[in-house]
C-alpha atoms as a PDB file:
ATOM      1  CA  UNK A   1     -10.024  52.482  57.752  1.00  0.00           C
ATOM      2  CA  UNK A   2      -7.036  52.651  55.313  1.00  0.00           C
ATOM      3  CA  UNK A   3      -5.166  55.226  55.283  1.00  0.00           C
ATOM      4  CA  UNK A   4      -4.546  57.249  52.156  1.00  0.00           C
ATOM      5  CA  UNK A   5      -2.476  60.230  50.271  1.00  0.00           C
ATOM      6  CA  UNK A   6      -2.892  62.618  48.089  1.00  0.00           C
ATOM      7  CA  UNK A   7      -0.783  64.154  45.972  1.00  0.00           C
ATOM      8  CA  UNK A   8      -0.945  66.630  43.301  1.00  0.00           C
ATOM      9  CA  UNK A   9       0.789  66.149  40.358  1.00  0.00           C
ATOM     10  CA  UNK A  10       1.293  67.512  36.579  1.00  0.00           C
ATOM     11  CA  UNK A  11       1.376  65.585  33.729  1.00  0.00           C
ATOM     12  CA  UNK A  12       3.389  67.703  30.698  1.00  0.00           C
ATOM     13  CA  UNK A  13       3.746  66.807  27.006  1.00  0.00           C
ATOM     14  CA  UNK A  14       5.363  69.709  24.966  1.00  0.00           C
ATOM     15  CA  UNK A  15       3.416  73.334  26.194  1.00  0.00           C
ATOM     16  CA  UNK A  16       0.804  71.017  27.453  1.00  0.00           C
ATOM     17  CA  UNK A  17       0.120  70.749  31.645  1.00  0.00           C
ATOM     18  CA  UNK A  18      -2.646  69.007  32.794  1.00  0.00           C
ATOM     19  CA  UNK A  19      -3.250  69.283  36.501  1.00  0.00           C
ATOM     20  CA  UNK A  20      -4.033  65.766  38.381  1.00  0.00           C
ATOM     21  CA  UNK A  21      -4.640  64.506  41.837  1.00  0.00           C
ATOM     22  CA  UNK A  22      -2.936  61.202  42.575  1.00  0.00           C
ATOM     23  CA  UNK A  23      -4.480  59.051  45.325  1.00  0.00           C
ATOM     24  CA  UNK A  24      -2.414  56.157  46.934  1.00  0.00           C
ATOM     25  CA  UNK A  25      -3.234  54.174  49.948  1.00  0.00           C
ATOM     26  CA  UNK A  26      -0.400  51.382  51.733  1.00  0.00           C
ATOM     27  CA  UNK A  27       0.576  48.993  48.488  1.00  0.00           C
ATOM     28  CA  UNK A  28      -2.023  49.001  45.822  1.00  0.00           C
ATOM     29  CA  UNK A  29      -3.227  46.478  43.891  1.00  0.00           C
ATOM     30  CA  UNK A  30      -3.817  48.642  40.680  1.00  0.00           C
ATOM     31  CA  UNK A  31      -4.148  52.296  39.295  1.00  0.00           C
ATOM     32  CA  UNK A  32      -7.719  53.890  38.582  1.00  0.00           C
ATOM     33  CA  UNK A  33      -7.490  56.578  35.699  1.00  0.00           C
ATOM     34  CA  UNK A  34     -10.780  58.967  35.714  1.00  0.00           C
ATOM     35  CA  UNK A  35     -12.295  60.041  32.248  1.00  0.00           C
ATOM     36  CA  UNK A  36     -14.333  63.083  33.530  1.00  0.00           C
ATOM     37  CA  UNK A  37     -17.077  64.368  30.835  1.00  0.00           C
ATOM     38  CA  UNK A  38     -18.731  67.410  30.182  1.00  0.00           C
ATOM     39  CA  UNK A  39     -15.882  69.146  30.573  1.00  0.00           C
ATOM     40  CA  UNK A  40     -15.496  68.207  34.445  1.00  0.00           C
ATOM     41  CA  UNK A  41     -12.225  67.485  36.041  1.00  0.00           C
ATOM     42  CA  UNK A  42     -10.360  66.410  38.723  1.00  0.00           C
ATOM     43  CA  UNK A  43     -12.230  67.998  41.298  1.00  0.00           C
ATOM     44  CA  UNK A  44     -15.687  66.441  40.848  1.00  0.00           C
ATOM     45  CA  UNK A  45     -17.616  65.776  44.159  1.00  0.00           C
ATOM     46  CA  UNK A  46     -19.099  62.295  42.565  1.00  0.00           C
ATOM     47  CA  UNK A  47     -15.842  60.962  40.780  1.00  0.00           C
ATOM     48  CA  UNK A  48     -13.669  62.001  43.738  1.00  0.00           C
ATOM     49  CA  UNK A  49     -16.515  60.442  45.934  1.00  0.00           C
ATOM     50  CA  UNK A  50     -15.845  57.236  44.114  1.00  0.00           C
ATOM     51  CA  UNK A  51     -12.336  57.849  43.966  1.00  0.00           C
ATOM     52  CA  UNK A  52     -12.390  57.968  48.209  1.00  0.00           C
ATOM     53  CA  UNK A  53     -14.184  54.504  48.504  1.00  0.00           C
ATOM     54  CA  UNK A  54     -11.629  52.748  45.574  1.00  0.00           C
ATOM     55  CA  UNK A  55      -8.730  53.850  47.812  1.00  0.00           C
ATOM     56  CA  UNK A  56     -10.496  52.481  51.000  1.00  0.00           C
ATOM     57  CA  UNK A  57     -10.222  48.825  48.829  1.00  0.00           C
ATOM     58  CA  UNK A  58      -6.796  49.462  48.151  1.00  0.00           C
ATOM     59  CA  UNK A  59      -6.869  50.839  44.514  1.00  0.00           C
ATOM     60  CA  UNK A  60      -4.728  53.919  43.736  1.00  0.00           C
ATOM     61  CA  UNK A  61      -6.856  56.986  41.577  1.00  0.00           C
ATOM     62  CA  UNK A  62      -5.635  59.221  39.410  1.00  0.00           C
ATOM     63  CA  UNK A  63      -7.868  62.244  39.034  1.00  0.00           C
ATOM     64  CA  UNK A  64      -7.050  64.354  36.128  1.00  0.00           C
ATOM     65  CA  UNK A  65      -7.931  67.751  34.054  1.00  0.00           C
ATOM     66  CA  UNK A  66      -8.088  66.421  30.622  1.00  0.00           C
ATOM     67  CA  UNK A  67      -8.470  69.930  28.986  1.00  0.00           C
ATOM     68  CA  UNK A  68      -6.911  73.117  29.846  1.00  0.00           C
ATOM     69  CA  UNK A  69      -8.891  75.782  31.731  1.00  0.00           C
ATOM     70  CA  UNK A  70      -9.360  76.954  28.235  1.00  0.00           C
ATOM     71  CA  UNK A  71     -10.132  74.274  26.566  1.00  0.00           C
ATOM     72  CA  UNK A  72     -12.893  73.558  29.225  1.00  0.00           C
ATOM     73  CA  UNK A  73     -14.377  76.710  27.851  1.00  0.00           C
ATOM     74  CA  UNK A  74     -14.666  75.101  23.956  1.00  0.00           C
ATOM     75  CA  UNK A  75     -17.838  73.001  23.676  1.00  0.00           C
ATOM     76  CA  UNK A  76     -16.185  71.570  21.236  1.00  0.00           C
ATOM     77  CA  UNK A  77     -13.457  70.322  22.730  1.00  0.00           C
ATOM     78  CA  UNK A  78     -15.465  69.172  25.750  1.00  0.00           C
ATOM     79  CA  UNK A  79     -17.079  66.288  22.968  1.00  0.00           C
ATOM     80  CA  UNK A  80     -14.066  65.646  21.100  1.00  0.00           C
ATOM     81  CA  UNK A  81     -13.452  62.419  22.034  1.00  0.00           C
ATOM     82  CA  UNK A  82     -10.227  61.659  20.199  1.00  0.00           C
ATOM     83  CA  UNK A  83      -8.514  64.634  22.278  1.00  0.00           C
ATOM     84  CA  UNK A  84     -10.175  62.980  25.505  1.00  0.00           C
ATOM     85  CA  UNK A  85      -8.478  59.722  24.507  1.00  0.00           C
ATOM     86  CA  UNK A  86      -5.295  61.251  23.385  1.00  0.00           C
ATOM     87  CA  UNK A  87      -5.069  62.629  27.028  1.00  0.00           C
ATOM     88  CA  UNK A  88      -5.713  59.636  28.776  1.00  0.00           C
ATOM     89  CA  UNK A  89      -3.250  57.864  26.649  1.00  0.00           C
ATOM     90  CA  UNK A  90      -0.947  60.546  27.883  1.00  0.00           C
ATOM     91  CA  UNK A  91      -1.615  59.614  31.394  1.00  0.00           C
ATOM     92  CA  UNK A  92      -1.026  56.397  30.995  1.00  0.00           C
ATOM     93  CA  UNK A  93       1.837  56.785  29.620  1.00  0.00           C
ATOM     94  CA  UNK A  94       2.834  58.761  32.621  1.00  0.00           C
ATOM     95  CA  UNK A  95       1.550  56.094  34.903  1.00  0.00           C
ATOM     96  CA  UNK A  96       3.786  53.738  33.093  1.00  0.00           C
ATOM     97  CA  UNK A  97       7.036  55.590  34.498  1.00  0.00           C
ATOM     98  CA  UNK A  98       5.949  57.003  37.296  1.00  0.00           C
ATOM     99  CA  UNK A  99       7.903  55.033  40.603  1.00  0.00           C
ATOM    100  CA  UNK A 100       4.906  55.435  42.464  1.00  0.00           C
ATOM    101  CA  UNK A 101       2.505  54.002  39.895  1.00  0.00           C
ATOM    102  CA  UNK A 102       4.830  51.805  36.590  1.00  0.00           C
ATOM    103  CA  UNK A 103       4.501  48.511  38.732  1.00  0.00           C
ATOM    104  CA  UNK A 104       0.909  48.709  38.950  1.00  0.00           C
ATOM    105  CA  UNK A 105      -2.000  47.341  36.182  1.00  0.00           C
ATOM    106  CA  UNK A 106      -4.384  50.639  34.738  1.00  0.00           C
ATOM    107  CA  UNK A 107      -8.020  50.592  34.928  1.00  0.00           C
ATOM    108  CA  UNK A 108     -10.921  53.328  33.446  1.00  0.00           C
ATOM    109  CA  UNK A 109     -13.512  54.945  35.366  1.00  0.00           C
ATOM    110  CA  UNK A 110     -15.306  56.837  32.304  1.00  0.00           C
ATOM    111  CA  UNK A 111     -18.369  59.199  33.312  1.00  0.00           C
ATOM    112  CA  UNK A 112     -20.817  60.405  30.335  1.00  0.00           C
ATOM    113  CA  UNK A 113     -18.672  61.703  27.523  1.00  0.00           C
ATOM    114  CA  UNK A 114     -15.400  60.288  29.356  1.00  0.00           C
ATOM    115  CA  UNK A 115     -16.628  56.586  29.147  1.00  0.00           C
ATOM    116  CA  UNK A 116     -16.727  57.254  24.911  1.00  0.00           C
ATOM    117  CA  UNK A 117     -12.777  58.392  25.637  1.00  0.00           C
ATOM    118  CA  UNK A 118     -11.972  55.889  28.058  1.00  0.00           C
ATOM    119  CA  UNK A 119     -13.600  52.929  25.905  1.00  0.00           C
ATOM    120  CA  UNK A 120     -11.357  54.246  22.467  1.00  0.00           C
ATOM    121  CA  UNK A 121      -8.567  54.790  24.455  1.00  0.00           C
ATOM    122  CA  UNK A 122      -8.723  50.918  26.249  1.00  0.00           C
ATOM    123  CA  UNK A 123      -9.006  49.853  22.320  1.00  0.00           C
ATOM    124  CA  UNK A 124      -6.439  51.886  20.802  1.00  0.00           C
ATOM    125  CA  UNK A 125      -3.465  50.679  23.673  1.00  0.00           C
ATOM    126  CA  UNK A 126      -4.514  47.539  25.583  1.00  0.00           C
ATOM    127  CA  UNK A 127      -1.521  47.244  27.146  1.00  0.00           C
ATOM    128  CA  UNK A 128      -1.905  46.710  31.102  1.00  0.00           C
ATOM    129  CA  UNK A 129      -5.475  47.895  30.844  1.00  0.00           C
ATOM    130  CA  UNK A 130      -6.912  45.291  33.497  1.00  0.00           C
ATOM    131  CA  UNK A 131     -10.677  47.093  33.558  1.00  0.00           C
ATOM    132  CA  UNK A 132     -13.313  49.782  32.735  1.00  0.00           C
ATOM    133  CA  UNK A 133     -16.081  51.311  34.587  1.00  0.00           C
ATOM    134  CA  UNK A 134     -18.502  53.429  32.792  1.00  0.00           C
ATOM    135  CA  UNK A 135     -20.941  55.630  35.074  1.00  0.00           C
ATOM    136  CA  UNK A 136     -24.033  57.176  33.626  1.00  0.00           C
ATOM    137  CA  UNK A 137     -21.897  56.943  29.732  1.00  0.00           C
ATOM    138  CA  UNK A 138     -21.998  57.385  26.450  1.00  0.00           C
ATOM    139  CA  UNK A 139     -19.978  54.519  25.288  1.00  0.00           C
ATOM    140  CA  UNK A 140     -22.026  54.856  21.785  1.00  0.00           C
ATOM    141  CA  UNK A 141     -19.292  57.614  21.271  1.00  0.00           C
ATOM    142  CA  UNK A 142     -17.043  55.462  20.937  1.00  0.00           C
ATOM    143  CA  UNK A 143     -18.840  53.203  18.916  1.00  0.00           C
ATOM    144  CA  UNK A 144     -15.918  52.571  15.872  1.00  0.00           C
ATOM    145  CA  UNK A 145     -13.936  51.169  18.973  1.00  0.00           C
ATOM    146  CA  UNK A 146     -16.029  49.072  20.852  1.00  0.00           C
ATOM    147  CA  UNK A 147     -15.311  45.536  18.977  1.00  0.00           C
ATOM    148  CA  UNK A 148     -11.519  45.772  19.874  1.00  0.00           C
ATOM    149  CA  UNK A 149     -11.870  46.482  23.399  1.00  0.00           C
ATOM    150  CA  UNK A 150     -10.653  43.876  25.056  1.00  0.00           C
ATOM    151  CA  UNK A 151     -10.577  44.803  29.260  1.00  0.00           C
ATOM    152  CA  UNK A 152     -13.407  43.544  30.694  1.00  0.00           C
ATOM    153  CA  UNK A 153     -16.174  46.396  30.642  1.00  0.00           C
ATOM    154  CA  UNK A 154     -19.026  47.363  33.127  1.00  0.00           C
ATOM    155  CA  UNK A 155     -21.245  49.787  32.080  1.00  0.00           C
ATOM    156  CA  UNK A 156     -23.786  51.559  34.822  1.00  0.00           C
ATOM    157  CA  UNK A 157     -26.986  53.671  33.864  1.00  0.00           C
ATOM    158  CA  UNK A 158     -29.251  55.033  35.751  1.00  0.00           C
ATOM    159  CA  UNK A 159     -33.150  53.329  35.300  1.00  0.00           C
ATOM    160  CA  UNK A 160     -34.579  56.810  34.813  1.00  0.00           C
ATOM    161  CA  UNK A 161     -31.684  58.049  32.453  1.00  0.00           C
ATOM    162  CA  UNK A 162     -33.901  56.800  30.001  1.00  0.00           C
ATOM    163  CA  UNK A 163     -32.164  57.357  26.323  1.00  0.00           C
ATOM    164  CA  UNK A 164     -28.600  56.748  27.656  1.00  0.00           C
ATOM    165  CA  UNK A 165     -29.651  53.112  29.075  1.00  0.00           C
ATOM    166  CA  UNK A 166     -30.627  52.644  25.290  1.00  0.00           C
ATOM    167  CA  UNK A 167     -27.588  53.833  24.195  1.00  0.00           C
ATOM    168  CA  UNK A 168     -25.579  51.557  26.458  1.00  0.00           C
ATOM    169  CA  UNK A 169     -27.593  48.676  25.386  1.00  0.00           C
ATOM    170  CA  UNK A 170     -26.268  49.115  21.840  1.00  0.00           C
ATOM    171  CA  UNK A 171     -22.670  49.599  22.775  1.00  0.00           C
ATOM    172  CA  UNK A 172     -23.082  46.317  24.860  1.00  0.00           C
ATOM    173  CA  UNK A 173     -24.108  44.383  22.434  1.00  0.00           C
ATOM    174  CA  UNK A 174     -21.456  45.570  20.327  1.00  0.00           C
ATOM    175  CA  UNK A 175     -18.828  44.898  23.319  1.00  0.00           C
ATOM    176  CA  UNK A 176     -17.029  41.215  22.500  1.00  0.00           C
ATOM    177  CA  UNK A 177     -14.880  41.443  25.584  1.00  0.00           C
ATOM    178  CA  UNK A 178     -15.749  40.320  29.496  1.00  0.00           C
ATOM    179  CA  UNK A 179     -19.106  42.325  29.973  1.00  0.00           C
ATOM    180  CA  UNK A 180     -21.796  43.749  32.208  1.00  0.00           C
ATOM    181  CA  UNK A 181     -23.982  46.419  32.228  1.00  0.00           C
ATOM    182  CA  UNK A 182     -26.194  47.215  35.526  1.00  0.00           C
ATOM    183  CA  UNK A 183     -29.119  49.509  35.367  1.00  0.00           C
ATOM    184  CA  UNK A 184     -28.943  51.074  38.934  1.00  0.00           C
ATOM    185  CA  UNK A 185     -33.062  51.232  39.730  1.00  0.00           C
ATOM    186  CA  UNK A 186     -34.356  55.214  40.419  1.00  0.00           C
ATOM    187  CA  UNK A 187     -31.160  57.052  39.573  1.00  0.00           C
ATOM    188  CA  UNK A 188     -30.753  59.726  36.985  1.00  0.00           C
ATOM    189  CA  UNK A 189     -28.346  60.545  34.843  1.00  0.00           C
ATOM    190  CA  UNK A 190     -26.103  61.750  37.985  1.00  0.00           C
ATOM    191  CA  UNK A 191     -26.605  59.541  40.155  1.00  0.00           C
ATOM    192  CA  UNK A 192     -27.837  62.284  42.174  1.00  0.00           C
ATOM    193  CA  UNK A 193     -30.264  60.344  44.231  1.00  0.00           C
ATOM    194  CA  UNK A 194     -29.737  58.964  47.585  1.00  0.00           C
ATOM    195  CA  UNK A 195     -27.588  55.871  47.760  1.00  0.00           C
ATOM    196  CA  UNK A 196     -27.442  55.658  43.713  1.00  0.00           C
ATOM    197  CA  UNK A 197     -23.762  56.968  44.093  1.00  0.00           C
ATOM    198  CA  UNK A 198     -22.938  54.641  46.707  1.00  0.00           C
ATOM    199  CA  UNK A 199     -24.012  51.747  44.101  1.00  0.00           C
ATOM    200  CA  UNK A 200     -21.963  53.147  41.980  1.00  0.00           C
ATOM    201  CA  UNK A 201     -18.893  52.805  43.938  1.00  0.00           C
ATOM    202  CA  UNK A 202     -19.701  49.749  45.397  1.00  0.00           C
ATOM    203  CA  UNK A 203     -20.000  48.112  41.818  1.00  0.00           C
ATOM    204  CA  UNK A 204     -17.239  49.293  40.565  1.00  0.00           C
ATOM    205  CA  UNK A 205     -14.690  48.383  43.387  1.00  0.00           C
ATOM    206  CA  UNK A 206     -15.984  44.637  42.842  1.00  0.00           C
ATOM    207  CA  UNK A 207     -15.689  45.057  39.215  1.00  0.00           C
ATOM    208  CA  UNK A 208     -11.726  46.218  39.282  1.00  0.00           C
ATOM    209  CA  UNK A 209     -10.739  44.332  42.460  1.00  0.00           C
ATOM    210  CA  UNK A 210     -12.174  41.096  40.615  1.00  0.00           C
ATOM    211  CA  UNK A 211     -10.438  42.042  37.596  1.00  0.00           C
ATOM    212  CA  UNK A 212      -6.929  43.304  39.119  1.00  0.00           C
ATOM    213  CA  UNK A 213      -4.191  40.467  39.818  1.00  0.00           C
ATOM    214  CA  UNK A 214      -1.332  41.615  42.314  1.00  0.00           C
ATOM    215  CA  UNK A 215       1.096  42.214  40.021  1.00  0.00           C
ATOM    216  CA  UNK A 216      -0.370  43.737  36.921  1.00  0.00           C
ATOM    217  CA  UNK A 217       2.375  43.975  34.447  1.00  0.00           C
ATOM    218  CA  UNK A 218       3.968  40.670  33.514  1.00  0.00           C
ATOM    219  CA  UNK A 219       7.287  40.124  35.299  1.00  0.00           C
ATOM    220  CA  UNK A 220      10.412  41.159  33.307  1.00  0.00           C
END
């Protein structure tokens, strides 16, 4: 089993702190940046349970508080998708000179309203984005977006999550990039069920590792 560590880190812009966890097993092939939704964060049991079995394959995770304890509080803020994006923009942007982490191509792992965020973030700065995973989204959020993502995109719904599989049909067929979208059979809109998760994770480390080259910035 391949070992891994953790590391917590903080990711500052002006008064601004967001609180992260930064997982990196032996030489990784790639960076995994978690859109949470609902106002979730970086401690998660799903995301982190997905985050556990993409550093097992070798793929560093970045876990991250996208809002403020505060903010966390605001409904609105928790479906204002534009800040979402603006923070993961700000993490990658961290990523990007971070020692640890600036050698290494970016992915998305976007769950419910963090797919929308991590979808309109992938479109607004392509740059080294190698891949996005969206569990149980809502991708139609960022609907405006979805023609000039270019990473190659796999969306996963759960086949009882009834109106979100509808909703990720649309944004798929609105998707022009590398595509996929996998209804996982008797799985709600957590994944809660048993094994669903496990699909889940197993989909999307096949999805990145596929989609990850060694090196994923372009040699200067």
């Amino acid at each position: 089993m391949m070992t891994s560590h953790e590391h917590n880190v903080r990711i500052t812009y002006g008064k601004l702190a967001l609180e992260g966890i930064l997982g990196l097993p032996p030489d990784p092939s790639g960076v995994i940046v978690f859109a949470h939704g609902s106002g979730s964060g970086r401690l998660s049991p799903r995301n982190n349970f997905v985050a556990h079995h993409l550093q097992q394959n070798g793929l560093a995770t970045l876990l991250l508080d996208l809002l403020t304890p505060d903010e966390a509080e605001d409904r609105r803020k928790v479906f204002d998708i534009d800040l979402l994006a603006d923070r993961l923009l700000l993490a990658k942007a961290w990523l990007d000179e971070d020692p640890r982490t600036k050698k290494l191509g970016v992915g998305y792992f976007g769950a419910s309203t963090g797919a929308g965020a991590a979808l309109q973030a992938a479109a607004r700065d392509p740059q080294n984005i190698q891949a996005i995973v969206s569990r149980g989204g809502r991708p139609d959020l960022a609907e405006a977006y979805l023609p000039s993502v270019t990473a190659p995109t796999l969306l996963m719904v759960g086949g009882w999550d009834e109106p979100v599989i509808e909703m990720n049909q649309s944004a798929y067929e609105m998707l022009i990039c590398e595509k996929r979208l996998i209804v996982v059979p008797g799985a709600t809109h957590l994944f809660e069920e048993p094994g669903t998760l496990e699909q889940v994770a197993e989909h999307a480390c096949k999805w990145f590792l596929r989609h990850f080259h060694r090196e994923g910035k372009a040699k200067e």
